[in-house]
N, C-alpha and C. Protein backbone atom coordinates (compact mmCIF):
# COMPACT_ATOMS: atom_id res chain seq x y z
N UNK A 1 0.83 -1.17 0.00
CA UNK A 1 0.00 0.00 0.00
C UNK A 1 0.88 1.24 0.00
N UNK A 2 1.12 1.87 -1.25
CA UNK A 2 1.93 3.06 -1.62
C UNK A 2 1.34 4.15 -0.58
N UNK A 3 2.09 4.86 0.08
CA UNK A 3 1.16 6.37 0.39
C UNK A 3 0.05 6.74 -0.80
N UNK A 4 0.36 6.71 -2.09
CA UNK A 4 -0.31 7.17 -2.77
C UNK A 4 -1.68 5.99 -3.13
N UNK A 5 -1.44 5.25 -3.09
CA UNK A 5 -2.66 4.29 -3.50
C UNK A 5 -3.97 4.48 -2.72
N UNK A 6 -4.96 4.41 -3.59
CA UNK A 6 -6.46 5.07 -3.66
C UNK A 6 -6.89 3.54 -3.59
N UNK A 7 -6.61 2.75 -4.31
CA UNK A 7 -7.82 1.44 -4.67
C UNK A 7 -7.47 0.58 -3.43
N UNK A 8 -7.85 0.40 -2.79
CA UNK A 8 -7.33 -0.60 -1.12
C UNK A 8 -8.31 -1.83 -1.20
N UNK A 9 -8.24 -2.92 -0.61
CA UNK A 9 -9.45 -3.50 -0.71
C UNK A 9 -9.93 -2.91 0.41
N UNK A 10 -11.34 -3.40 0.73
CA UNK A 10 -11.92 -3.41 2.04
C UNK A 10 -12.50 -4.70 2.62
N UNK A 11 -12.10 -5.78 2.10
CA UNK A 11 -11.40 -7.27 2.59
C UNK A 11 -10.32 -7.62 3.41
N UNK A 12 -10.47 -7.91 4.38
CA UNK A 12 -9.42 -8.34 5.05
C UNK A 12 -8.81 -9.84 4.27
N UNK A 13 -7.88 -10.48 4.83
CA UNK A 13 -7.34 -11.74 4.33
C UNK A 13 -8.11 -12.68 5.52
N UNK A 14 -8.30 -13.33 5.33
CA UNK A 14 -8.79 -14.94 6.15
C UNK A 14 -7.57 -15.62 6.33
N UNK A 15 -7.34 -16.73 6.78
CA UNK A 15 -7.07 -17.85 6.50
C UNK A 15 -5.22 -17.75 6.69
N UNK A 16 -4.69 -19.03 6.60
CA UNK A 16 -3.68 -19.38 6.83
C UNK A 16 -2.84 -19.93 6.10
N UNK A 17 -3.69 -20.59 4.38
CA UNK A 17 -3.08 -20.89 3.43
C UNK A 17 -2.05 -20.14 2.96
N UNK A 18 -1.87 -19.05 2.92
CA UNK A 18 -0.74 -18.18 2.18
C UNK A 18 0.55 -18.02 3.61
N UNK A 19 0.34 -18.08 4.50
CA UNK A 19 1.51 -17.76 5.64
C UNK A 19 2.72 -18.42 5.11
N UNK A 20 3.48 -17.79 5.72
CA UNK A 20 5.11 -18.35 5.86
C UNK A 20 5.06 -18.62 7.19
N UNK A 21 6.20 -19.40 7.20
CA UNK A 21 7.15 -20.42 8.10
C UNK A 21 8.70 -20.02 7.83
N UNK A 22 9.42 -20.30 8.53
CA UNK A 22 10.51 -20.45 8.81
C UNK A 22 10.63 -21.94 8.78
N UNK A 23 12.35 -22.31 8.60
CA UNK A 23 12.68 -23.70 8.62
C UNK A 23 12.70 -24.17 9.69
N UNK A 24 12.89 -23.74 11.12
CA UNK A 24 12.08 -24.09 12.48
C UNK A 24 10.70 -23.88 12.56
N UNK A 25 9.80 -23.87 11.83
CA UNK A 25 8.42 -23.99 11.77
C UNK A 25 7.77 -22.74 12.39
N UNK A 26 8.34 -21.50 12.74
CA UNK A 26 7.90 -20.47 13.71
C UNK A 26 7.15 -20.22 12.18
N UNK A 27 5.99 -18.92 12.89
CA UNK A 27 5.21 -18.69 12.00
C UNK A 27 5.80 -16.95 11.36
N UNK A 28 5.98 -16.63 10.40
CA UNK A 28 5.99 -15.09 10.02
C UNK A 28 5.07 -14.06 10.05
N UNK A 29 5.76 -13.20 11.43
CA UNK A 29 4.85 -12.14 11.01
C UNK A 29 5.39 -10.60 10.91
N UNK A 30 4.95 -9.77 10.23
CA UNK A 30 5.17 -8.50 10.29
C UNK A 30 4.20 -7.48 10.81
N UNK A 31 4.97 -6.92 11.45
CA UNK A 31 4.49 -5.66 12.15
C UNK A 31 4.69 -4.41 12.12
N UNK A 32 4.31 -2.84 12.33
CA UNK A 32 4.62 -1.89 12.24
C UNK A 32 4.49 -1.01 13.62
N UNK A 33 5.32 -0.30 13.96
CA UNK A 33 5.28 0.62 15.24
C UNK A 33 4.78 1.74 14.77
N UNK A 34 4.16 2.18 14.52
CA UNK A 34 2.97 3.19 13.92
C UNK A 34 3.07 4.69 14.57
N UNK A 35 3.58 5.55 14.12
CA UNK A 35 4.38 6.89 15.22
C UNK A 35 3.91 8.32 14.23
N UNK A 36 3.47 9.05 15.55
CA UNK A 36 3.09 10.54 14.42
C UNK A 36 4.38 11.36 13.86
N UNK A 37 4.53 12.23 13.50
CA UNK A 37 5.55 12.69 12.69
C UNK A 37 6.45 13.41 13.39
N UNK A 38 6.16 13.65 14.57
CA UNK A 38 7.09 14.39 15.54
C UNK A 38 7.30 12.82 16.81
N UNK A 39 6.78 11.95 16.62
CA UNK A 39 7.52 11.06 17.09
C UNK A 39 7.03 10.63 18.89
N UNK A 40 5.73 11.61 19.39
CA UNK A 40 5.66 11.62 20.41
C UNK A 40 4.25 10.74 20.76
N UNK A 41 3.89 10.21 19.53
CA UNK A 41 2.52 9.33 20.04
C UNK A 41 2.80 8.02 18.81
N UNK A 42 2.50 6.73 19.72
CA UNK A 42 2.15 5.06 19.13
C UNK A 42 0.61 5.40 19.11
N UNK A 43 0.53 4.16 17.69
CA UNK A 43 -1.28 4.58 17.47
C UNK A 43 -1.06 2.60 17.85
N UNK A 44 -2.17 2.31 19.09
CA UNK A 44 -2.47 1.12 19.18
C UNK A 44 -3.89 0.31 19.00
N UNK A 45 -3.82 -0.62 18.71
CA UNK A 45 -5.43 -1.24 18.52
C UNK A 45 -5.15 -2.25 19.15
N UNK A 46 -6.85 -2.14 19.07
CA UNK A 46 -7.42 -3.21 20.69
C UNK A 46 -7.27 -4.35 19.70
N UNK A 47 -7.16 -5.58 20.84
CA UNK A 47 -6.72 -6.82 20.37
C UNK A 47 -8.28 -7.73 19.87
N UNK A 48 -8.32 -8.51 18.85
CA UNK A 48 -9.86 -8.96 18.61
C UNK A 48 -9.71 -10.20 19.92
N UNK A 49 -9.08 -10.94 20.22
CA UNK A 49 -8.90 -12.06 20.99
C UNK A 49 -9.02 -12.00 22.33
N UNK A 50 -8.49 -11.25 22.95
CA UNK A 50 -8.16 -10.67 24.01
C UNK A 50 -8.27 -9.42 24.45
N UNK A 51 -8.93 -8.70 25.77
CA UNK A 51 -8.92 -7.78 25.97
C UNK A 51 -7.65 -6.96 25.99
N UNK A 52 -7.20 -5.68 25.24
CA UNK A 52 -5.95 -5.02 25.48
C UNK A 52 -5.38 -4.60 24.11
N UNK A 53 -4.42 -3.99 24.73
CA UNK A 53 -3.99 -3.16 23.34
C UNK A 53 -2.53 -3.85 22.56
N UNK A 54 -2.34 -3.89 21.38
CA UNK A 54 -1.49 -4.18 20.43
C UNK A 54 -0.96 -3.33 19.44
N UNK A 55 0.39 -3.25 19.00
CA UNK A 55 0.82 -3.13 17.50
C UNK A 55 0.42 -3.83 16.48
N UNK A 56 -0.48 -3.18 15.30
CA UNK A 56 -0.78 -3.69 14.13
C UNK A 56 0.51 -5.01 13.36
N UNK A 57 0.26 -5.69 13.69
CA UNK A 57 0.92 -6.83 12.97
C UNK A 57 0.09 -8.25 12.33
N UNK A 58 0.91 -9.23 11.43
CA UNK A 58 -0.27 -10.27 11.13
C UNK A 58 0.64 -10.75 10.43
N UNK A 59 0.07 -12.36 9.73
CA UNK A 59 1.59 -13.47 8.89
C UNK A 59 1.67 -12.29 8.00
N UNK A 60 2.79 -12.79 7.36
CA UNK A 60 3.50 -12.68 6.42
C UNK A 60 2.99 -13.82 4.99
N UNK A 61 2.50 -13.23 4.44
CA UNK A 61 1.73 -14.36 2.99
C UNK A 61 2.80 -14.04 2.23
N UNK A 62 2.87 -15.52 1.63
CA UNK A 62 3.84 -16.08 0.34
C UNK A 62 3.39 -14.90 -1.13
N UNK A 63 2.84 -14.45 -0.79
CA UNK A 63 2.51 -13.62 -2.28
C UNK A 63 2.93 -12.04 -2.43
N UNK A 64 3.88 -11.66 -1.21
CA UNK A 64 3.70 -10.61 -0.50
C UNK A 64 5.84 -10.44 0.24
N UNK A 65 6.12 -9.15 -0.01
CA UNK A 65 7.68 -9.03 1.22
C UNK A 65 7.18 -8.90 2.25
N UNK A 66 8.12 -8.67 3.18
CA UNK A 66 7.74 -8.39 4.79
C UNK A 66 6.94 -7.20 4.57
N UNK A 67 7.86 -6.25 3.98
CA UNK A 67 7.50 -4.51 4.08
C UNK A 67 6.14 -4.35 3.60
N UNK A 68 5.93 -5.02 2.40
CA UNK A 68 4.57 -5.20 2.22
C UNK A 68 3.20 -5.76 3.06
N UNK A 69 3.76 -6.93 3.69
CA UNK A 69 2.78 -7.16 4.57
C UNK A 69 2.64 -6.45 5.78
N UNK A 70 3.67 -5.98 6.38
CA UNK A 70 3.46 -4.79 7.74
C UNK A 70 2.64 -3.71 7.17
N UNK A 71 2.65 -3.02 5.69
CA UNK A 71 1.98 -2.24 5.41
C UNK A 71 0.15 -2.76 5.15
N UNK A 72 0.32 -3.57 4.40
CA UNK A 72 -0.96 -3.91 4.72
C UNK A 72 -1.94 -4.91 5.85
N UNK A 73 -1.15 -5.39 7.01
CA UNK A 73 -1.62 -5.51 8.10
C UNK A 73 -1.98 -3.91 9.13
N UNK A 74 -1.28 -3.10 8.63
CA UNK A 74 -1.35 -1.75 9.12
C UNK A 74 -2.90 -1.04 8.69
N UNK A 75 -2.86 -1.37 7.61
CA UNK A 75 -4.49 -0.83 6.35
C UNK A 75 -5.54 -1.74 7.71
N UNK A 76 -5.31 -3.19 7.06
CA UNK A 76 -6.37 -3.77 7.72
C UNK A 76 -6.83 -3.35 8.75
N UNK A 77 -5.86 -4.11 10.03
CA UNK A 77 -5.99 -3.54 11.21
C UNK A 77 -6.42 -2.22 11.48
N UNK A 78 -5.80 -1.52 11.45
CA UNK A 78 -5.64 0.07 12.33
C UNK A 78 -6.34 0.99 10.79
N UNK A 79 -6.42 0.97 9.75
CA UNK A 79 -6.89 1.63 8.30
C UNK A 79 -6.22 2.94 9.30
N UNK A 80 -5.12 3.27 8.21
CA UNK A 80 -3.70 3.98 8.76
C UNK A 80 -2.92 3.70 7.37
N UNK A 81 -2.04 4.87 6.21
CA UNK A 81 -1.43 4.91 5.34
C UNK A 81 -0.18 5.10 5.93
N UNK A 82 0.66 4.45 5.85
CA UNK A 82 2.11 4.55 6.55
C UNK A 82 3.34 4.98 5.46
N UNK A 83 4.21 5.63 6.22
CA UNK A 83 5.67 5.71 5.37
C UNK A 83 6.48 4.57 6.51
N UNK A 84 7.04 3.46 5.73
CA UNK A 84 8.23 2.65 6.51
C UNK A 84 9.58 3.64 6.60
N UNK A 85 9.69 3.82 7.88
CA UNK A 85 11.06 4.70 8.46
C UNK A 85 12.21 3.73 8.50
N UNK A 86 12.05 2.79 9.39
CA UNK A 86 13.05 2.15 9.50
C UNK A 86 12.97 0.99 10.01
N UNK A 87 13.97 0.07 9.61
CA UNK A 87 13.44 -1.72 10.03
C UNK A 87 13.92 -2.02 11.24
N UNK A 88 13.25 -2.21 12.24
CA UNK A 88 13.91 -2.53 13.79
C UNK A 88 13.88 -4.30 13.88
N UNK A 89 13.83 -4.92 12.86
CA UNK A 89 14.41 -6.16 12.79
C UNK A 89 13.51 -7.36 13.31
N UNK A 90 14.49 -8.93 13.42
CA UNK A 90 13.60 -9.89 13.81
C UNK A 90 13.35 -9.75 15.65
N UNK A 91 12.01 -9.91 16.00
CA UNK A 91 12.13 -10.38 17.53
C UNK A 91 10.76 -11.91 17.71
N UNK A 92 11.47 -12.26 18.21
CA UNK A 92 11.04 -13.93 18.63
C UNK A 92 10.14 -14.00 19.75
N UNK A 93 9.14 -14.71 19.23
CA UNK A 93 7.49 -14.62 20.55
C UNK A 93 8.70 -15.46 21.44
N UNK A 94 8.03 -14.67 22.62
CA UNK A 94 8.30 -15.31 23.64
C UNK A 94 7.46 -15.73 25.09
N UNK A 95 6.52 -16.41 23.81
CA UNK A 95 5.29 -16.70 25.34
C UNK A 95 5.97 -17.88 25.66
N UNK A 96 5.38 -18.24 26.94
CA UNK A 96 6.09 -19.48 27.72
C UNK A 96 5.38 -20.85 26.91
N UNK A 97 5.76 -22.31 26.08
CA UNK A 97 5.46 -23.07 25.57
C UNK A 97 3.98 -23.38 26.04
N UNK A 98 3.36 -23.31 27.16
CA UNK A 98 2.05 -23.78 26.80
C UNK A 98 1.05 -23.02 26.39
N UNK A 99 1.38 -21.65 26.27
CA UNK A 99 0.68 -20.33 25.42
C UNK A 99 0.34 -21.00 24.41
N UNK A 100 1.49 -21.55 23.19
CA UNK A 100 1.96 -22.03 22.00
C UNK A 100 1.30 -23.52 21.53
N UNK A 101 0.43 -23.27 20.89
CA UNK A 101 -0.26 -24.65 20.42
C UNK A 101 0.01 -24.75 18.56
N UNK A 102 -0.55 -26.02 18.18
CA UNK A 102 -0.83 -26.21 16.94
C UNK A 102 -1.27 -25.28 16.09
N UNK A 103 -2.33 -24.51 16.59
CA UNK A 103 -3.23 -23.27 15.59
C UNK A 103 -2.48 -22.09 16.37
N UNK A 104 -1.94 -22.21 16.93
CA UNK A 104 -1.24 -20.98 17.08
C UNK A 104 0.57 -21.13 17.44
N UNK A 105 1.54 -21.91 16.43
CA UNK A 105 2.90 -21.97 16.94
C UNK A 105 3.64 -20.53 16.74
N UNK A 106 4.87 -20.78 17.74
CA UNK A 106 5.93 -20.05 17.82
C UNK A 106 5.66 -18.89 16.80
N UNK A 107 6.03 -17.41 16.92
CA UNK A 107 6.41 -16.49 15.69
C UNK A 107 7.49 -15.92 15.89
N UNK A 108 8.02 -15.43 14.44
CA UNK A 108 8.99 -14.67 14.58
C UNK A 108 8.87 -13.40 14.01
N UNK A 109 8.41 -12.23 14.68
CA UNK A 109 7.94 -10.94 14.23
C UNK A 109 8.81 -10.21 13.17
N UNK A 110 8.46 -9.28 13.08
CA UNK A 110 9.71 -8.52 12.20
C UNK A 110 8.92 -6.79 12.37
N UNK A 111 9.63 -5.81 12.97
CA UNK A 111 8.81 -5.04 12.91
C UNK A 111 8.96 -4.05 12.21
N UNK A 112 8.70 -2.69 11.45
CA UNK A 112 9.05 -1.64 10.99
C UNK A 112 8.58 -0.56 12.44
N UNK A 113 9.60 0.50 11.75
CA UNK A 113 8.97 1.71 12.24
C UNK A 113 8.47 2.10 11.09
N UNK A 114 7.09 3.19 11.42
CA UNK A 114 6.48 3.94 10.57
C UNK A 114 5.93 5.33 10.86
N UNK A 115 5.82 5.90 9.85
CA UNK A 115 4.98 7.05 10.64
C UNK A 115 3.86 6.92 9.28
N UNK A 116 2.80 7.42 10.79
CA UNK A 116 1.28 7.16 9.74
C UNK A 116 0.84 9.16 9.42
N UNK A 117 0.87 8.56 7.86
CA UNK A 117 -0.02 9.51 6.87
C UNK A 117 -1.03 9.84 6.64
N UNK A 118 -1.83 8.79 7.18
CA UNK A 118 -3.24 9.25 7.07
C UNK A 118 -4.36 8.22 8.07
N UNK A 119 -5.17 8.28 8.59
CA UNK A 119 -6.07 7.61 9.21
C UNK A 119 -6.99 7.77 8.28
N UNK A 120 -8.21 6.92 7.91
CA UNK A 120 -9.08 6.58 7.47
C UNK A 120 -10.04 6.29 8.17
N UNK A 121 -11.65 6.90 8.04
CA UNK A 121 -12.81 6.39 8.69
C UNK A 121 -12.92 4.72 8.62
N UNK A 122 -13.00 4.72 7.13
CA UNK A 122 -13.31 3.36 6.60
C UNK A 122 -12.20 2.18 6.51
N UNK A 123 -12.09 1.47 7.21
CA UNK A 123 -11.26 -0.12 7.00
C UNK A 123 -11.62 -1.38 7.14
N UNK A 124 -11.03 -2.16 6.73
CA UNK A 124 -11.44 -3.76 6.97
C UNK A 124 -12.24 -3.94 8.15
N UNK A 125 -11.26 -3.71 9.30
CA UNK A 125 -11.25 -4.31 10.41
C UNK A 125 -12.13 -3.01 11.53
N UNK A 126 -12.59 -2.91 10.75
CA UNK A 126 -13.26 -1.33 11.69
C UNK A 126 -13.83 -1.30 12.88
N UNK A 127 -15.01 -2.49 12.45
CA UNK A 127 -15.99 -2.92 13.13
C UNK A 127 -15.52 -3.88 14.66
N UNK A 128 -14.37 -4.67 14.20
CA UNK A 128 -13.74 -5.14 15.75
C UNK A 128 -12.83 -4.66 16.48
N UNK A 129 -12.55 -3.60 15.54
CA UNK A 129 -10.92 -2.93 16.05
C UNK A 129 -11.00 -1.81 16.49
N UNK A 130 -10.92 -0.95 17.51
CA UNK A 130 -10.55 0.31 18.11
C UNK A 130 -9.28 0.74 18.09
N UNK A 131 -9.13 1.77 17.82
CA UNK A 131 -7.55 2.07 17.54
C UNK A 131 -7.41 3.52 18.73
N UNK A 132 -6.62 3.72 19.05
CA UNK A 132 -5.70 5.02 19.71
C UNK A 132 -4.76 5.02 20.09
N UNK A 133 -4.44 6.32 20.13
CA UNK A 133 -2.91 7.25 20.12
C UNK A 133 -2.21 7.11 21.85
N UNK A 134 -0.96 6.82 21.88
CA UNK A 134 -0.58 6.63 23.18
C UNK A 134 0.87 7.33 23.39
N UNK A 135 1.06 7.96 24.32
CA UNK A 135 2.22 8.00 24.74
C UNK A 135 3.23 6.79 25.25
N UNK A 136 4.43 7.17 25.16
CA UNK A 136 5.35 6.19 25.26
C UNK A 136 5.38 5.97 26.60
N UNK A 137 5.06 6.32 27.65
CA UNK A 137 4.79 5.51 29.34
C UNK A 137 3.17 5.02 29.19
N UNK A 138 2.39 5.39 28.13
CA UNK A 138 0.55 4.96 28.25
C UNK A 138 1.59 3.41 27.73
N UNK A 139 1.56 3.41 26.22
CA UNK A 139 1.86 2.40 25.17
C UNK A 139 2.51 1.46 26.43
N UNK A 140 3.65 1.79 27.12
CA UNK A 140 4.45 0.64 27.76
C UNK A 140 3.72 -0.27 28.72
N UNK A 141 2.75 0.45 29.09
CA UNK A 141 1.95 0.42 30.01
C UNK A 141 0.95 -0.66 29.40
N UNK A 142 0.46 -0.67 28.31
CA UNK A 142 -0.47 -0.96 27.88
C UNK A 142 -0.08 -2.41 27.15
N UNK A 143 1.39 -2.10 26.99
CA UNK A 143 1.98 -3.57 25.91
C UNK A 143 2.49 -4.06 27.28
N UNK A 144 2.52 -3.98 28.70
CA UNK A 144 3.50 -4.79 29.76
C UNK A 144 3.01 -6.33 29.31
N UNK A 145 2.36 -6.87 29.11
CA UNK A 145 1.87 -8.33 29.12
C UNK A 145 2.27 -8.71 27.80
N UNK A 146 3.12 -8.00 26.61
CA UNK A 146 3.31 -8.48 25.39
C UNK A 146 4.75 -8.35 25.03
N UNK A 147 5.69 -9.03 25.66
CA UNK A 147 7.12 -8.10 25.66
C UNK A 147 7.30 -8.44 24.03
N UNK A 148 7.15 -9.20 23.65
CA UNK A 148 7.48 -8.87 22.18
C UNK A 148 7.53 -7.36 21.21
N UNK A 149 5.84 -6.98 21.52
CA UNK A 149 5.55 -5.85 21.17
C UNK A 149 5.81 -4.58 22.10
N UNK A 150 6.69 -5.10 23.32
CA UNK A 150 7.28 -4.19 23.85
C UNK A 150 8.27 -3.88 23.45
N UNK A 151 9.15 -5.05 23.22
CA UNK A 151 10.66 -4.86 22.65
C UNK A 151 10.37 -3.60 21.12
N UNK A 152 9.74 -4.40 20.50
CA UNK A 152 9.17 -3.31 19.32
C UNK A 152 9.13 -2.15 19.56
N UNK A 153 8.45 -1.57 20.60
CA UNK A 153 8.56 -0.05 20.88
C UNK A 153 9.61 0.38 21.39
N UNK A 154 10.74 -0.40 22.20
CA UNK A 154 11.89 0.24 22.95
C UNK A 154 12.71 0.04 21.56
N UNK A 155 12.39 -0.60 20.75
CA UNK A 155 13.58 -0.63 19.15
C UNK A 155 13.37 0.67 18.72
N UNK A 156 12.16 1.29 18.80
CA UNK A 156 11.15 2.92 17.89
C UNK A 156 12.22 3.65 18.44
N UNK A 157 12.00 5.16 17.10
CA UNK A 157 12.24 6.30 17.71
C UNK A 157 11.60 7.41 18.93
N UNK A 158 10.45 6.77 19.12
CA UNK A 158 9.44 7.34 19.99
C UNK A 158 10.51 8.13 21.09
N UNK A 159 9.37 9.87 21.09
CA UNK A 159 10.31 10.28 22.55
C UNK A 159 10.03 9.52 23.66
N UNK A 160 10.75 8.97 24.53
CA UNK A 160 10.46 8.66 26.02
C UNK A 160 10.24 9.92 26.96
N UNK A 161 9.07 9.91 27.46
CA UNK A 161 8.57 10.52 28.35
C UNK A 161 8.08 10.49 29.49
């Protein structure tokens, strides 16, 4: 999803057929740290599964790069036009093994920084997803139970405040 691109779907993706794997079987996913332009607010959305807040992330499909899929897990999720700033790299779930089942194994994230261009009324995920703006002690606060997507934000340029 170019900054400039107009035609978006308003389909989310289903399904699990297209995901990647790794050769240890972890699952791929990409994510984006989602930051306003001066750097002092994370935009987070509520989790569909679980009560609480998250970074827009989701697999990584075989039809698709990383950068591409953080951008359009970003659309879906959060409907948010992003510029990718900078790649803060792989970080490895680290829930404790019985978190980790069959329909849900091991991941290995990958996150961008971004700063978002535009919010949109209209997105995929509208209807289950709440999204808002956090400061970097709200956000930490809010990701303590997800160190993955914590590590993600201490990788950001976000000011600490």
């Amino acid at each position: 999803m170019a900054s400039g691109s107009s035609s978006r779907s308003m389909e989310s993706r289903t399904g699990r057929s297209m995901q990647r794997y790794n050769a240890k079987g972890e699952r791929l996913v990409a994510g984006v740290v989602p930051l306003t332009e001066d750097r002092m607010y994370v935009l987070l959305i509520q989790s569909t599964r679980r009560k609480g807040w998250v970074l827009p992330k989701g697999g990584w499909e075989s039809d698709e790069d990383c950068m591409q899929a953080a951008e359009r897990e970003a659309w879906e999720e959060a409907g948010i036009a992003i510029q990718i700033d900078y790649d803060l790299g792989d970080i490895l779930d680290s829930r404790p093994p019985k978190k980790v089942s069959k329909e849900a194994p091991k991941a290995l994230y990958h996150f961008y920084e971004a700063t978002v261009l535009r919010e949109e009324a209209d997105w995929p995920e509208r209807h289950k997803r709440e999204r808002q703006w956090f400061s970097y002690s709200q956000a930490k606060d809010a990701l303590a139970s997800r160190p993955e997507l914590l590590q993600a934000l201490e990788k950001s340029t976000i000011h600490r405040m």
